[in-house]
PDB file of N, CA and C in Angstrom:
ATOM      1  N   UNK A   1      -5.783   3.608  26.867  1.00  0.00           N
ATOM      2  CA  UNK A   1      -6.766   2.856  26.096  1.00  0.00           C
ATOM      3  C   UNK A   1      -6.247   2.536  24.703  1.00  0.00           C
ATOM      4  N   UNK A   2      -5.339   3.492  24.293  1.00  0.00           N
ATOM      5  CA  UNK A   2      -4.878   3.155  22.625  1.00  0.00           C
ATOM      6  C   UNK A   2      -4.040   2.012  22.710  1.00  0.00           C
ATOM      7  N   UNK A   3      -3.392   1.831  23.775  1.00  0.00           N
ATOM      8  CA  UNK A   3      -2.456   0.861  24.089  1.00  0.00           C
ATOM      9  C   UNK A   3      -3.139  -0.611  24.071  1.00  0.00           C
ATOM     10  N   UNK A   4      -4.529  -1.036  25.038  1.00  0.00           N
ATOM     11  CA  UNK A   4      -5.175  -1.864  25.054  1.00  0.00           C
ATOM     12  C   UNK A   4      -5.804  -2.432  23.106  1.00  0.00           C
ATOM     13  N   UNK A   5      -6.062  -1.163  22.528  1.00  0.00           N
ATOM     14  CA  UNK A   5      -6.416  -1.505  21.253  1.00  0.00           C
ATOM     15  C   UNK A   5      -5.588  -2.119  20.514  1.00  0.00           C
ATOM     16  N   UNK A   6      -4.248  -1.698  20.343  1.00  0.00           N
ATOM     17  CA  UNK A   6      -3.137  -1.841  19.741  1.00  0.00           C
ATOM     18  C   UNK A   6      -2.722  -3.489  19.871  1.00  0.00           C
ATOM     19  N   UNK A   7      -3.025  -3.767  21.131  1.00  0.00           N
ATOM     20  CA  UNK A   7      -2.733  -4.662  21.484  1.00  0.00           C
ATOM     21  C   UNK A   7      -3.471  -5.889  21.195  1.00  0.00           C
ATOM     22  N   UNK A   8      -4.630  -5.400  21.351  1.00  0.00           N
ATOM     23  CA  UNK A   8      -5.670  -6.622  20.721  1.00  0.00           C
ATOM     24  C   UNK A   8      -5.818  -6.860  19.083  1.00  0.00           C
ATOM     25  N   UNK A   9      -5.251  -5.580  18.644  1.00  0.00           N
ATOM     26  CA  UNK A   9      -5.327  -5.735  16.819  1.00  0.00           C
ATOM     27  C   UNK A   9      -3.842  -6.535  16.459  1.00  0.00           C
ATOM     28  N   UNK A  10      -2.538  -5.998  16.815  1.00  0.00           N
ATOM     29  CA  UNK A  10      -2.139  -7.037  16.934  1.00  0.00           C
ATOM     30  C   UNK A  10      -1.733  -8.379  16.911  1.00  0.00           C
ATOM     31  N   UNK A  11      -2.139  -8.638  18.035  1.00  0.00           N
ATOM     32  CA  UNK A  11      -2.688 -10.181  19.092  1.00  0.00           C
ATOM     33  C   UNK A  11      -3.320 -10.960  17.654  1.00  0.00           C
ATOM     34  N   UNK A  12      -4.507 -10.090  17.012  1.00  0.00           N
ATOM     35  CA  UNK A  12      -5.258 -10.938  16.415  1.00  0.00           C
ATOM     36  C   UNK A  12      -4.734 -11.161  14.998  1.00  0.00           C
ATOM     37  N   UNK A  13      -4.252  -9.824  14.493  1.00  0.00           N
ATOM     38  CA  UNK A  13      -3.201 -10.089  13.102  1.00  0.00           C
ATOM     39  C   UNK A  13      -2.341 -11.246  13.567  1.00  0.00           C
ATOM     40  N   UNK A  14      -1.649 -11.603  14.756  1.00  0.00           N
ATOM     41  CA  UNK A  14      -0.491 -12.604  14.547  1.00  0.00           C
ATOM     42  C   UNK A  14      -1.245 -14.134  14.410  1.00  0.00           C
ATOM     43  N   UNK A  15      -2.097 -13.937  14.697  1.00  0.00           N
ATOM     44  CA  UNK A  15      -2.858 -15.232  14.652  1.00  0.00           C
ATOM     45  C   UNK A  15      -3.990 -15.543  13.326  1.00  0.00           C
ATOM     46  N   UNK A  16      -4.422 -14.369  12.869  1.00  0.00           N
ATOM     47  CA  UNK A  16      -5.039 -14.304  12.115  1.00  0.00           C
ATOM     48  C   UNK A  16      -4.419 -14.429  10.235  1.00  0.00           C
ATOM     49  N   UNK A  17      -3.001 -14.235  11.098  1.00  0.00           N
ATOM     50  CA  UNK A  17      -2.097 -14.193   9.417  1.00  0.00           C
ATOM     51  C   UNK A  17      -2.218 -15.149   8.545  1.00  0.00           C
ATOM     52  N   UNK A  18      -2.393 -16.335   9.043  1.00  0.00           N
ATOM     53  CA  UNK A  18      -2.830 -17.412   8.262  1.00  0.00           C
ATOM     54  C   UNK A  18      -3.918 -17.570   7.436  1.00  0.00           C
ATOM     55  N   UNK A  19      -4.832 -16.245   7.461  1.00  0.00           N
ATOM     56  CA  UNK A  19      -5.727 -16.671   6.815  1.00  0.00           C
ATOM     57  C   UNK A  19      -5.479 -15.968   5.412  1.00  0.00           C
ATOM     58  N   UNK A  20      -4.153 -15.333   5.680  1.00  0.00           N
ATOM     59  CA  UNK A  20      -4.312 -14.419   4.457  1.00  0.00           C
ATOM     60  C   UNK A  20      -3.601 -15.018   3.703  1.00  0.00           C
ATOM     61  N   UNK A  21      -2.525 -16.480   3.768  1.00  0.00           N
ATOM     62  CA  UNK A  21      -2.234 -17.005   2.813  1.00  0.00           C
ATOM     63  C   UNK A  21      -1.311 -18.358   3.290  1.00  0.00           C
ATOM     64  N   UNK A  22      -0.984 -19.333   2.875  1.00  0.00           N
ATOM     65  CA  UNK A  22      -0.435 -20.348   3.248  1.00  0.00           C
ATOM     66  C   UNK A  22       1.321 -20.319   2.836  1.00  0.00           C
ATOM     67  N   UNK A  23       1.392 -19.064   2.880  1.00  0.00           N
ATOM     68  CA  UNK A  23       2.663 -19.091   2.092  1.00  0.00           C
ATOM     69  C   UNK A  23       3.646 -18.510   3.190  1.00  0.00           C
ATOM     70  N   UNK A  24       4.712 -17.500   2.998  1.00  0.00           N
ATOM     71  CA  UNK A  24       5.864 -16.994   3.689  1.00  0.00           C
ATOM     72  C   UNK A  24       4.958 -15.545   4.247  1.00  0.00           C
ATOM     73  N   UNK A  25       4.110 -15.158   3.571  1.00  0.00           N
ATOM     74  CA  UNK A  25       3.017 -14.241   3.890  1.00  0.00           C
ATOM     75  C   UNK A  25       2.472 -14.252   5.378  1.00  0.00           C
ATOM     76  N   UNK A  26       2.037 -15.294   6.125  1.00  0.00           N
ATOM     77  CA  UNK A  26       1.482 -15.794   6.751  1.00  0.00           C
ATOM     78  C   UNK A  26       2.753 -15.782   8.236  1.00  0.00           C
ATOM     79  N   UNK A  27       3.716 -16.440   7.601  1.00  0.00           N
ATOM     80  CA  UNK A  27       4.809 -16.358   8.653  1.00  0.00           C
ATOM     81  C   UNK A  27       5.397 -14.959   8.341  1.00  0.00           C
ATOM     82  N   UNK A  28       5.303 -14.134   8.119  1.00  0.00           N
ATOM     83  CA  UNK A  28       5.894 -13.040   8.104  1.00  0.00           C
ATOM     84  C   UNK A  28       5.458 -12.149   8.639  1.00  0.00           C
ATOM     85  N   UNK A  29       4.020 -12.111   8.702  1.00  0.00           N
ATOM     86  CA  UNK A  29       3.017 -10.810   9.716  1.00  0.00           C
ATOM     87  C   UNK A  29       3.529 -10.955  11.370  1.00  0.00           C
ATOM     88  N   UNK A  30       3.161 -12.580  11.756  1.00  0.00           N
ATOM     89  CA  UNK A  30       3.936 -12.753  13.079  1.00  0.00           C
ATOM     90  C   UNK A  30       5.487 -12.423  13.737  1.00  0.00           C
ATOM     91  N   UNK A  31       6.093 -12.843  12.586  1.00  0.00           N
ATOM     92  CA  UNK A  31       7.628 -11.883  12.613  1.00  0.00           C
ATOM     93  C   UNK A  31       7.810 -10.976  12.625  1.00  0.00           C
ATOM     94  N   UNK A  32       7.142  -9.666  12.016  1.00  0.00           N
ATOM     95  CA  UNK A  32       7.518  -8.567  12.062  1.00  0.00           C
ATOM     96  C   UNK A  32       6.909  -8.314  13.055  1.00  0.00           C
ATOM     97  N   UNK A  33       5.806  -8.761  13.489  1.00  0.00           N
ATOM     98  CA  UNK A  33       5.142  -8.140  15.010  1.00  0.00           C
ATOM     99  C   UNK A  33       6.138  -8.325  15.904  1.00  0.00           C
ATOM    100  N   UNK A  34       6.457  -9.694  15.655  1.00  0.00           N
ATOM    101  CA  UNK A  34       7.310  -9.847  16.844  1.00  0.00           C
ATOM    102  C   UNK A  34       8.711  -9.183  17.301  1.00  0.00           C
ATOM    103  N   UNK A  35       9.094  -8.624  15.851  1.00  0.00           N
ATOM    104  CA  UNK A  35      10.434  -7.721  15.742  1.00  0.00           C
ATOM    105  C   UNK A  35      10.141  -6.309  16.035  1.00  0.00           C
ATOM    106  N   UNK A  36       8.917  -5.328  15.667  1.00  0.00           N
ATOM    107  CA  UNK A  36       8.408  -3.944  15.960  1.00  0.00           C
ATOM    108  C   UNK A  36       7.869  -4.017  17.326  1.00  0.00           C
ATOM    109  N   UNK A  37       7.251  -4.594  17.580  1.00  0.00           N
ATOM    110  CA  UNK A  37       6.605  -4.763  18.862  1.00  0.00           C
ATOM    111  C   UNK A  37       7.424  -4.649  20.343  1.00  0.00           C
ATOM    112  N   UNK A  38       7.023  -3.614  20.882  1.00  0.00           N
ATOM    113  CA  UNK A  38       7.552  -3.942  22.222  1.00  0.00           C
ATOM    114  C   UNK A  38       6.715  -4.084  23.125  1.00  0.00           C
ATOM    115  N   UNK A  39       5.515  -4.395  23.143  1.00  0.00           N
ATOM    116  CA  UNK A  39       4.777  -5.215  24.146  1.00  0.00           C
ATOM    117  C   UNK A  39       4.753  -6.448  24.418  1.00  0.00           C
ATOM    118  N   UNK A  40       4.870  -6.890  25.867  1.00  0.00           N
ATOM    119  CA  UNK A  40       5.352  -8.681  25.826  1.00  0.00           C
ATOM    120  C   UNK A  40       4.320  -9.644  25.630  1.00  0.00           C
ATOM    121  N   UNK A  41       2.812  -9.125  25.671  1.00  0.00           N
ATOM    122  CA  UNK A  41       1.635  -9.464  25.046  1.00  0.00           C
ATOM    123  C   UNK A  41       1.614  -9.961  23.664  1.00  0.00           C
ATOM    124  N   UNK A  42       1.990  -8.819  23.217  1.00  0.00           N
ATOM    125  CA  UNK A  42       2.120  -8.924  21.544  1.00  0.00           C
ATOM    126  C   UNK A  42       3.003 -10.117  21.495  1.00  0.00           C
ATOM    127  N   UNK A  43       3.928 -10.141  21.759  1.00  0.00           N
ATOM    128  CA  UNK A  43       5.109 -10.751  21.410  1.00  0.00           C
ATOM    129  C   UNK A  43       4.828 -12.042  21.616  1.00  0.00           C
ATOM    130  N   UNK A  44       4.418 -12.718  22.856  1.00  0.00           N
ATOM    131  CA  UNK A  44       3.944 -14.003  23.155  1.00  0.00           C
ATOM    132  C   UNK A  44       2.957 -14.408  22.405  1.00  0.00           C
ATOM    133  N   UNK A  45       1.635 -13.456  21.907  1.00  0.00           N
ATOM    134  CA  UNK A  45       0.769 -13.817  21.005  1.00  0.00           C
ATOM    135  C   UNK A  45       1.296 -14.213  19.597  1.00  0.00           C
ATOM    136  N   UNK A  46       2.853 -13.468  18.939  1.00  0.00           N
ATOM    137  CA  UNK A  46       3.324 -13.648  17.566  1.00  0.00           C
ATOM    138  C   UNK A  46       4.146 -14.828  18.124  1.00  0.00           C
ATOM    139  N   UNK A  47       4.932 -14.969  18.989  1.00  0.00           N
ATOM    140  CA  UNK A  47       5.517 -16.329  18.860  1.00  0.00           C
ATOM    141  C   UNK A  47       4.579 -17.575  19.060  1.00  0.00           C
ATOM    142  N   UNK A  48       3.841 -17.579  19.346  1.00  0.00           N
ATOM    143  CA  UNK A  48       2.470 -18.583  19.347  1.00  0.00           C
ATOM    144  C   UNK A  48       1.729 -19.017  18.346  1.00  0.00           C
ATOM    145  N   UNK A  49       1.765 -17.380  17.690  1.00  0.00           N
ATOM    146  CA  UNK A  49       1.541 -17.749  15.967  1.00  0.00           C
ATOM    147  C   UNK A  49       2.278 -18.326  15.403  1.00  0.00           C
ATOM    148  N   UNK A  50       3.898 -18.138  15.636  1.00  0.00           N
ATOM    149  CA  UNK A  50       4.856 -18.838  14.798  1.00  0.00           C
ATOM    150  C   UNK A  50       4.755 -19.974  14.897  1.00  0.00           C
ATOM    151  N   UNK A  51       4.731 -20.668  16.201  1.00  0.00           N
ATOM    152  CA  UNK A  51       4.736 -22.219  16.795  1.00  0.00           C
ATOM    153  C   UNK A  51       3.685 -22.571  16.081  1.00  0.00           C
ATOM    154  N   UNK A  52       2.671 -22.129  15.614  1.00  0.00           N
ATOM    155  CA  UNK A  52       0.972 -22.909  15.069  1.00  0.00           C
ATOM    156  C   UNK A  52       1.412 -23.362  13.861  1.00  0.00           C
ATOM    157  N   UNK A  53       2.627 -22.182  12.856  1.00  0.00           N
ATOM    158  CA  UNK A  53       2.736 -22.042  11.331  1.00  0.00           C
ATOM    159  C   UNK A  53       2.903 -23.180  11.383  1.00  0.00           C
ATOM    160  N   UNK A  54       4.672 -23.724  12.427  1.00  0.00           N
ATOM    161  CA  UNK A  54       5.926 -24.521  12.321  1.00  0.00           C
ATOM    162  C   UNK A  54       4.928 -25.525  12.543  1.00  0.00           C
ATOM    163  N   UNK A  55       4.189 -25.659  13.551  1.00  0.00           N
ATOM    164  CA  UNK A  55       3.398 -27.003  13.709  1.00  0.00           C
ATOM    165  C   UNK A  55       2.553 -27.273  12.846  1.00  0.00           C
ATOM    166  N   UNK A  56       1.934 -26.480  12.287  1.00  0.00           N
ATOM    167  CA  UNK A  56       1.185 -26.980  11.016  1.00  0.00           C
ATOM    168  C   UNK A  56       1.537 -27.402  10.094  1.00  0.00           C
ATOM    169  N   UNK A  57       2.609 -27.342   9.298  1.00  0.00           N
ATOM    170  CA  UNK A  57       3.389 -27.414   8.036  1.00  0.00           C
ATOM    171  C   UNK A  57       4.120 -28.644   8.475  1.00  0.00           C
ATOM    172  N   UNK A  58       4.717 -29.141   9.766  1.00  0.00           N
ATOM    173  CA  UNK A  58       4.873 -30.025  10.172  1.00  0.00           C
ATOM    174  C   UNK A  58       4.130 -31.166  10.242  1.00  0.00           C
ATOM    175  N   UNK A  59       2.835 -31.189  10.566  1.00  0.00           N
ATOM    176  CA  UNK A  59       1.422 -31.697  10.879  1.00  0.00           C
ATOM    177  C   UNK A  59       0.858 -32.047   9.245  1.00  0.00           C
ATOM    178  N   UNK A  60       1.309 -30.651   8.305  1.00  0.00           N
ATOM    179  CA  UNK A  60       0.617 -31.184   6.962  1.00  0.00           C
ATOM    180  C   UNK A  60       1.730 -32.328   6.400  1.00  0.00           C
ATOM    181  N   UNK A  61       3.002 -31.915   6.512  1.00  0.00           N
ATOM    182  CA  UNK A  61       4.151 -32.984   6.103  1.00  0.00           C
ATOM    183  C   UNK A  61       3.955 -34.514   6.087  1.00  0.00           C
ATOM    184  N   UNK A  62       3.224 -34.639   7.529  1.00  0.00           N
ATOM    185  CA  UNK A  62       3.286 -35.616   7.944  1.00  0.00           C
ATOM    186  C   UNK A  62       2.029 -36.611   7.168  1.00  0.00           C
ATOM    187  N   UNK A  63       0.952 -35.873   7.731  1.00  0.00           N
ATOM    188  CA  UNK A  63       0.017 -36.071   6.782  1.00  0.00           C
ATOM    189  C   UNK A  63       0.156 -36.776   5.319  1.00  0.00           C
ATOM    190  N   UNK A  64       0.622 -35.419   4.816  1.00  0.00           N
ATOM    191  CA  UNK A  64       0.497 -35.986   3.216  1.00  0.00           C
ATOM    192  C   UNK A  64       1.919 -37.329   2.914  1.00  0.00           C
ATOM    193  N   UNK A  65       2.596 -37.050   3.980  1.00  0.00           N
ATOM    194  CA  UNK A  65       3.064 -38.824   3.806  1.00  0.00           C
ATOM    195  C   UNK A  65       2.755 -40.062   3.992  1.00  0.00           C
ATOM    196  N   UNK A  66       1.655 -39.875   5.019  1.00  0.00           N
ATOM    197  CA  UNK A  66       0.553 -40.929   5.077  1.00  0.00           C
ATOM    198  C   UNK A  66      -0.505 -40.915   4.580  1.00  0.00           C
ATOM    199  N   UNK A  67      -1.236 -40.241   3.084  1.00  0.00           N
ATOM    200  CA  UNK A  67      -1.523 -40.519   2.425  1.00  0.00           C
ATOM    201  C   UNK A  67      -1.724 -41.572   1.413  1.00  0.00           C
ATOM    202  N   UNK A  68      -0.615 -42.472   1.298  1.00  0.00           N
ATOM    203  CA  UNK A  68      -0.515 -43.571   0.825  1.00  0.00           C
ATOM    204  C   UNK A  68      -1.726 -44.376   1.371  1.00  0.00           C
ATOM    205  N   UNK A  69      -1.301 -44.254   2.692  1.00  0.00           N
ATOM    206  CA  UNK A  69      -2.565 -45.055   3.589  1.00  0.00           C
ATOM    207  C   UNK A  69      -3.608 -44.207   3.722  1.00  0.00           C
ATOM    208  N   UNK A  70      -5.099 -45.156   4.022  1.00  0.00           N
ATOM    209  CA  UNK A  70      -6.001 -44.356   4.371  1.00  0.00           C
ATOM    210  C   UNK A  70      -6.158 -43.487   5.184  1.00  0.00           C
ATOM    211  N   UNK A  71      -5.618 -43.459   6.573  1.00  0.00           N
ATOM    212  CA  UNK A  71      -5.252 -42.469   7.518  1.00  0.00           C
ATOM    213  C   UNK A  71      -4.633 -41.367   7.216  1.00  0.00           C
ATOM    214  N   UNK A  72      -3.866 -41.468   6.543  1.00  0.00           N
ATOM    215  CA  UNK A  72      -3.816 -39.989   6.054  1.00  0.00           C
ATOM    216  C   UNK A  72      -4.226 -38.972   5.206  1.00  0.00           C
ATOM    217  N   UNK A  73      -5.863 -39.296   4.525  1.00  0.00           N
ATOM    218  CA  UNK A  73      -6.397 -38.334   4.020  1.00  0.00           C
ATOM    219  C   UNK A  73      -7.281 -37.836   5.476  1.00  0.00           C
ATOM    220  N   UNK A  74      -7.636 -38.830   6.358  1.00  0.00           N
ATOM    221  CA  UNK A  74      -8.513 -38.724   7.189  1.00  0.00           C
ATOM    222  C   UNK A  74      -7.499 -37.863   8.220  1.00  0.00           C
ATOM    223  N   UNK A  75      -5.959 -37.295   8.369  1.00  0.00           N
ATOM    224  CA  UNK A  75      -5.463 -36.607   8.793  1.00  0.00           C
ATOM    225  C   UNK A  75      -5.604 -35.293   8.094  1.00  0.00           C
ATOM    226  N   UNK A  76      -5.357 -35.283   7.101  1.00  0.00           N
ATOM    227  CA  UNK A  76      -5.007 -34.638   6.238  1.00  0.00           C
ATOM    228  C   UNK A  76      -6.414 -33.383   6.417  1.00  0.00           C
ATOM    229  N   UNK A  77      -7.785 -34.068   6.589  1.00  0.00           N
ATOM    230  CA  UNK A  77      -9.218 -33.355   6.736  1.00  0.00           C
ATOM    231  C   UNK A  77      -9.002 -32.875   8.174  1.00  0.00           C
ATOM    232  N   UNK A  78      -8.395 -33.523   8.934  1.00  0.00           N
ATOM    233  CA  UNK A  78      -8.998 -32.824  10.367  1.00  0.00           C
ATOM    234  C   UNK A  78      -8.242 -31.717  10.162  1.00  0.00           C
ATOM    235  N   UNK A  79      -6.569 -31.882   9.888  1.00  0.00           N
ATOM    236  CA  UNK A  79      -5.581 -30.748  10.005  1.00  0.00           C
ATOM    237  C   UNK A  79      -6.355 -29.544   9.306  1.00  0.00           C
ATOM    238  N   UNK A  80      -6.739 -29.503   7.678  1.00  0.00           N
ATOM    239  CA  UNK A  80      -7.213 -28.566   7.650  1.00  0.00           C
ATOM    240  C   UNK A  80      -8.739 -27.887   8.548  1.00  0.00           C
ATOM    241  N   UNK A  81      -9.347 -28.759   8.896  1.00  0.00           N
ATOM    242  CA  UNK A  81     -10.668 -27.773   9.974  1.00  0.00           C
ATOM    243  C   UNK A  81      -9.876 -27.307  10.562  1.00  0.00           C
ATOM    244  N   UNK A  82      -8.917 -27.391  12.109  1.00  0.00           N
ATOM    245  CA  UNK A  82      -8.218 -27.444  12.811  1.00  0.00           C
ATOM    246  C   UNK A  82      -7.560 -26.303  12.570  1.00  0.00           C
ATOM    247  N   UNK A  83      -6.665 -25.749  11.267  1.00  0.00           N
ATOM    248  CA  UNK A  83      -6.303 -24.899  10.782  1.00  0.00           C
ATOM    249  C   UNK A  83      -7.174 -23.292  10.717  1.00  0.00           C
ATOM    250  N   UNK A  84      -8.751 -23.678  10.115  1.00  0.00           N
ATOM    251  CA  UNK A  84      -9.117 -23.055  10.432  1.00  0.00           C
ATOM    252  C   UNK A  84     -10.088 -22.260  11.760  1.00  0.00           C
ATOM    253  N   UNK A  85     -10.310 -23.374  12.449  1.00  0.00           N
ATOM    254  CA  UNK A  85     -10.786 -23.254  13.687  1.00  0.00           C
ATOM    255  C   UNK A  85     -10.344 -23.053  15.017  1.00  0.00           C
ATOM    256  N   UNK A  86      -9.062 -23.392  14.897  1.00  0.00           N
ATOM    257  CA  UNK A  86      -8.247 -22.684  15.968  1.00  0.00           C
ATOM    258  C   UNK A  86      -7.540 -21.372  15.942  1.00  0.00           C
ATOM    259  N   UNK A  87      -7.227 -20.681  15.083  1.00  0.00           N
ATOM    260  CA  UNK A  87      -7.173 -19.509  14.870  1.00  0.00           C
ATOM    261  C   UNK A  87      -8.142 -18.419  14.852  1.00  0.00           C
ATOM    262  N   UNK A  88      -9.007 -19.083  15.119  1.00  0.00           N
ATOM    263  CA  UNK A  88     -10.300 -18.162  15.078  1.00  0.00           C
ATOM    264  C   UNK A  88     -10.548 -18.377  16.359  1.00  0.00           C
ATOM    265  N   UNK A  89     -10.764 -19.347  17.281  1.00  0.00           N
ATOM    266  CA  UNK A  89     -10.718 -19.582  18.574  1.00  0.00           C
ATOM    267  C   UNK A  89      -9.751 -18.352  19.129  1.00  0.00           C
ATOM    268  N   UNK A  90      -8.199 -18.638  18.531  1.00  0.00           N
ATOM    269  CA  UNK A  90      -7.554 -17.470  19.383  1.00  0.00           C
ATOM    270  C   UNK A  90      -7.480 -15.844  19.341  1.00  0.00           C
ATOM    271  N   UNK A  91      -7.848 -15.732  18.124  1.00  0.00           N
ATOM    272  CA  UNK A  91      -8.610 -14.656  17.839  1.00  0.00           C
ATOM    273  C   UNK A  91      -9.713 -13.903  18.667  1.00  0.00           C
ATOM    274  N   UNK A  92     -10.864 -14.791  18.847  1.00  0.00           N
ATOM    275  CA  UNK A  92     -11.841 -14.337  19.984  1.00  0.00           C
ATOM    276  C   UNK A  92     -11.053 -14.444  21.351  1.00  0.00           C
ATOM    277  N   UNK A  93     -10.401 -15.293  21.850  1.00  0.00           N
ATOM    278  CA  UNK A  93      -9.401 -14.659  23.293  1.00  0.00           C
ATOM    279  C   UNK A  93      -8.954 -13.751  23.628  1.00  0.00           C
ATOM    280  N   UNK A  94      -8.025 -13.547  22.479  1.00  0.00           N
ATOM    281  CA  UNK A  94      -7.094 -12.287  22.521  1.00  0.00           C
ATOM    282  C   UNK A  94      -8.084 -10.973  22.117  1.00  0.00           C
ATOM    283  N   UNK A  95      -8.452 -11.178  22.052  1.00  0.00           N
ATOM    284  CA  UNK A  95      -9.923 -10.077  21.897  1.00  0.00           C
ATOM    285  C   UNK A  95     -10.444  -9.699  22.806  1.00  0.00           C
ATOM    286  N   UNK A  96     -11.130 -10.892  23.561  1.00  0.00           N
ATOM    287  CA  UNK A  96     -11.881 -11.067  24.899  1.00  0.00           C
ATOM    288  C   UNK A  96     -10.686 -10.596  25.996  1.00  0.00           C
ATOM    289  N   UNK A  97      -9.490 -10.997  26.149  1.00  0.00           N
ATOM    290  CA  UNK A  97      -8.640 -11.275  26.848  1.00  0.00           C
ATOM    291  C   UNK A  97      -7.620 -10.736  26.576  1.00  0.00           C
ATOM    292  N   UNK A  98      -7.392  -9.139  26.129  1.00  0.00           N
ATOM    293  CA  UNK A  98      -6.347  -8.746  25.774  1.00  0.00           C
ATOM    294  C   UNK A  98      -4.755  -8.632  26.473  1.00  0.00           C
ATOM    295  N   UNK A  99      -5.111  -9.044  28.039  1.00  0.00           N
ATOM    296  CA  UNK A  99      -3.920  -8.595  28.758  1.00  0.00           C
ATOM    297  C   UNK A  99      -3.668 -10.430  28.780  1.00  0.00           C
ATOM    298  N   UNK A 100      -4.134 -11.725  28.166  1.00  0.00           N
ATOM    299  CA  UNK A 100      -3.471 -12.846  28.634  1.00  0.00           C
ATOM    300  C   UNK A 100      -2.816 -13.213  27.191  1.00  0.00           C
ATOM    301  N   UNK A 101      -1.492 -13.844  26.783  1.00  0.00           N
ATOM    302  CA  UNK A 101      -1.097 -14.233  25.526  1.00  0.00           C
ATOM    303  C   UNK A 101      -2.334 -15.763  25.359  1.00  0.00           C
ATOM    304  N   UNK A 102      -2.800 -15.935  24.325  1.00  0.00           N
ATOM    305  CA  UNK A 102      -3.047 -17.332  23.938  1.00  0.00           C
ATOM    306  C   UNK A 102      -2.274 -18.994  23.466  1.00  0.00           C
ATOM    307  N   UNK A 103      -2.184 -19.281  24.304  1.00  0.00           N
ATOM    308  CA  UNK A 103      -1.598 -20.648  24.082  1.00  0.00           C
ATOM    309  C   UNK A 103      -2.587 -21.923  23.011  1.00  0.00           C
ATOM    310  N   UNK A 104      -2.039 -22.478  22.184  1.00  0.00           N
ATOM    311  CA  UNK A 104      -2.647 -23.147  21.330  1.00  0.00           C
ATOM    312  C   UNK A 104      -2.760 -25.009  21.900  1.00  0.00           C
ATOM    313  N   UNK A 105      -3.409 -25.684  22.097  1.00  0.00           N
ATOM    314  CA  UNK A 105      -3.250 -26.749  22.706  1.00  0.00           C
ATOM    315  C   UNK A 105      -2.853 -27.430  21.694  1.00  0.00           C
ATOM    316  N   UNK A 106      -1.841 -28.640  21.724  1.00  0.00           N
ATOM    317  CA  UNK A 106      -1.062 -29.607  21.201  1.00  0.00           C
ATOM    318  C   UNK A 106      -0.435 -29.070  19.576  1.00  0.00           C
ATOM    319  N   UNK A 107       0.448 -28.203  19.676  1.00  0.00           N
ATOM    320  CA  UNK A 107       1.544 -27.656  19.454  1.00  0.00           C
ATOM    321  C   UNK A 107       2.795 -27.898  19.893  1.00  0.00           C
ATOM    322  N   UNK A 108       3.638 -27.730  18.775  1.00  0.00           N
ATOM    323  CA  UNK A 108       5.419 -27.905  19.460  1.00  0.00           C
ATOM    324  C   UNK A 108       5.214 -25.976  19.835  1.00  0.00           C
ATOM    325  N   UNK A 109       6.455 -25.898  20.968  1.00  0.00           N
ATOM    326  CA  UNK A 109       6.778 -24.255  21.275  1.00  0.00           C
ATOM    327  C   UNK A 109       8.650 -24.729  20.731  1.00  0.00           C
ATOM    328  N   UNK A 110       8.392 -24.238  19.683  1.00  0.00           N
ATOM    329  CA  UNK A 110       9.879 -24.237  19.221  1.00  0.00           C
ATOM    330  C   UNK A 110      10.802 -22.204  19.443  1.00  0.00           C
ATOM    331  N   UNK A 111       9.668 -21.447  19.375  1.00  0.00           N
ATOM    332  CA  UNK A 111       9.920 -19.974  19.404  1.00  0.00           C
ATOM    333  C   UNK A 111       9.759 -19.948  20.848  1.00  0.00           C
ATOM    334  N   UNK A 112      10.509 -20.221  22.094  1.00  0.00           N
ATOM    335  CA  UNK A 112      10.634 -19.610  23.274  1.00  0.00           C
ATOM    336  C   UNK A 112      10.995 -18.461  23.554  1.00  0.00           C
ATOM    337  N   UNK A 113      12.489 -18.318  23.220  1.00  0.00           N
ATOM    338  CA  UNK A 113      13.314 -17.571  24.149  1.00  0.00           C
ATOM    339  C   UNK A 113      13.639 -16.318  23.011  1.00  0.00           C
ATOM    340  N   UNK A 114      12.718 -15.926  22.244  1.00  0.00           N
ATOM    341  CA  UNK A 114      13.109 -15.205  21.159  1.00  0.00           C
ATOM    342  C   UNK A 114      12.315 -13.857  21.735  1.00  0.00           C
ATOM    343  N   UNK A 115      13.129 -13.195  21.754  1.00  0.00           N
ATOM    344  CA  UNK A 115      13.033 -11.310  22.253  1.00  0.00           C
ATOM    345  C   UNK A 115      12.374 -10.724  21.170  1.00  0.00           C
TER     346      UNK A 115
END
């Protein structure tokens, strides 16, 4: 049973890291999970987190270059809800669902094959 806990606290720190700051902070909780961790749960849940960071920061990039144009403040608003609402989505999964990793819909998976 400590194992199941472990796993869901975790799960939800790697996903949840973002809320604690937009900075290297944020990508760093998922990394070290993913480096201490030897559950493959865990691990799929922190590289999932990583893929959300990379895609987000990607996603804001883009954004704030289309700013010029009107479309990109109107990007710029969804990305942040989105930011916060899908992490909280995976949060309650991996909660609910401790033995499945959470996959984030329309994301790059750039962190595959990383042990």
């Amino acid at each position: 049973m400590e194992d199941l806990t472990q796993r869901k606290i975790l799960s939800a720190l790697s996903h949840g890291a973002i809320f604690f700051s937009s900075t290297i902070v944020s990508i760093g909780i998922p990394i070290a999970i993913l480096l201490i961790s030897k559950d493959t749960v865990v691990k799929e849940n922190a590289k999932e987190a990583l893929n959300f960071h990379v895609t987000f920061y990607i996603y804001l990039f883009i954004s704030i270059l289309l700013c010029i144009v009107v479309i990109g403040y109107l990007l710029l608003i969804v990305l942040i809800i989105a930011s916060f609402i899908m992490p909280i989505i995976a949060i309650a999964k991996v909660l609910s669902q401790p033995n499945m990793p959470y996959r984030y819909p329309s994301i790059f998976h750039f962190f595959i094959n990383i042990n």
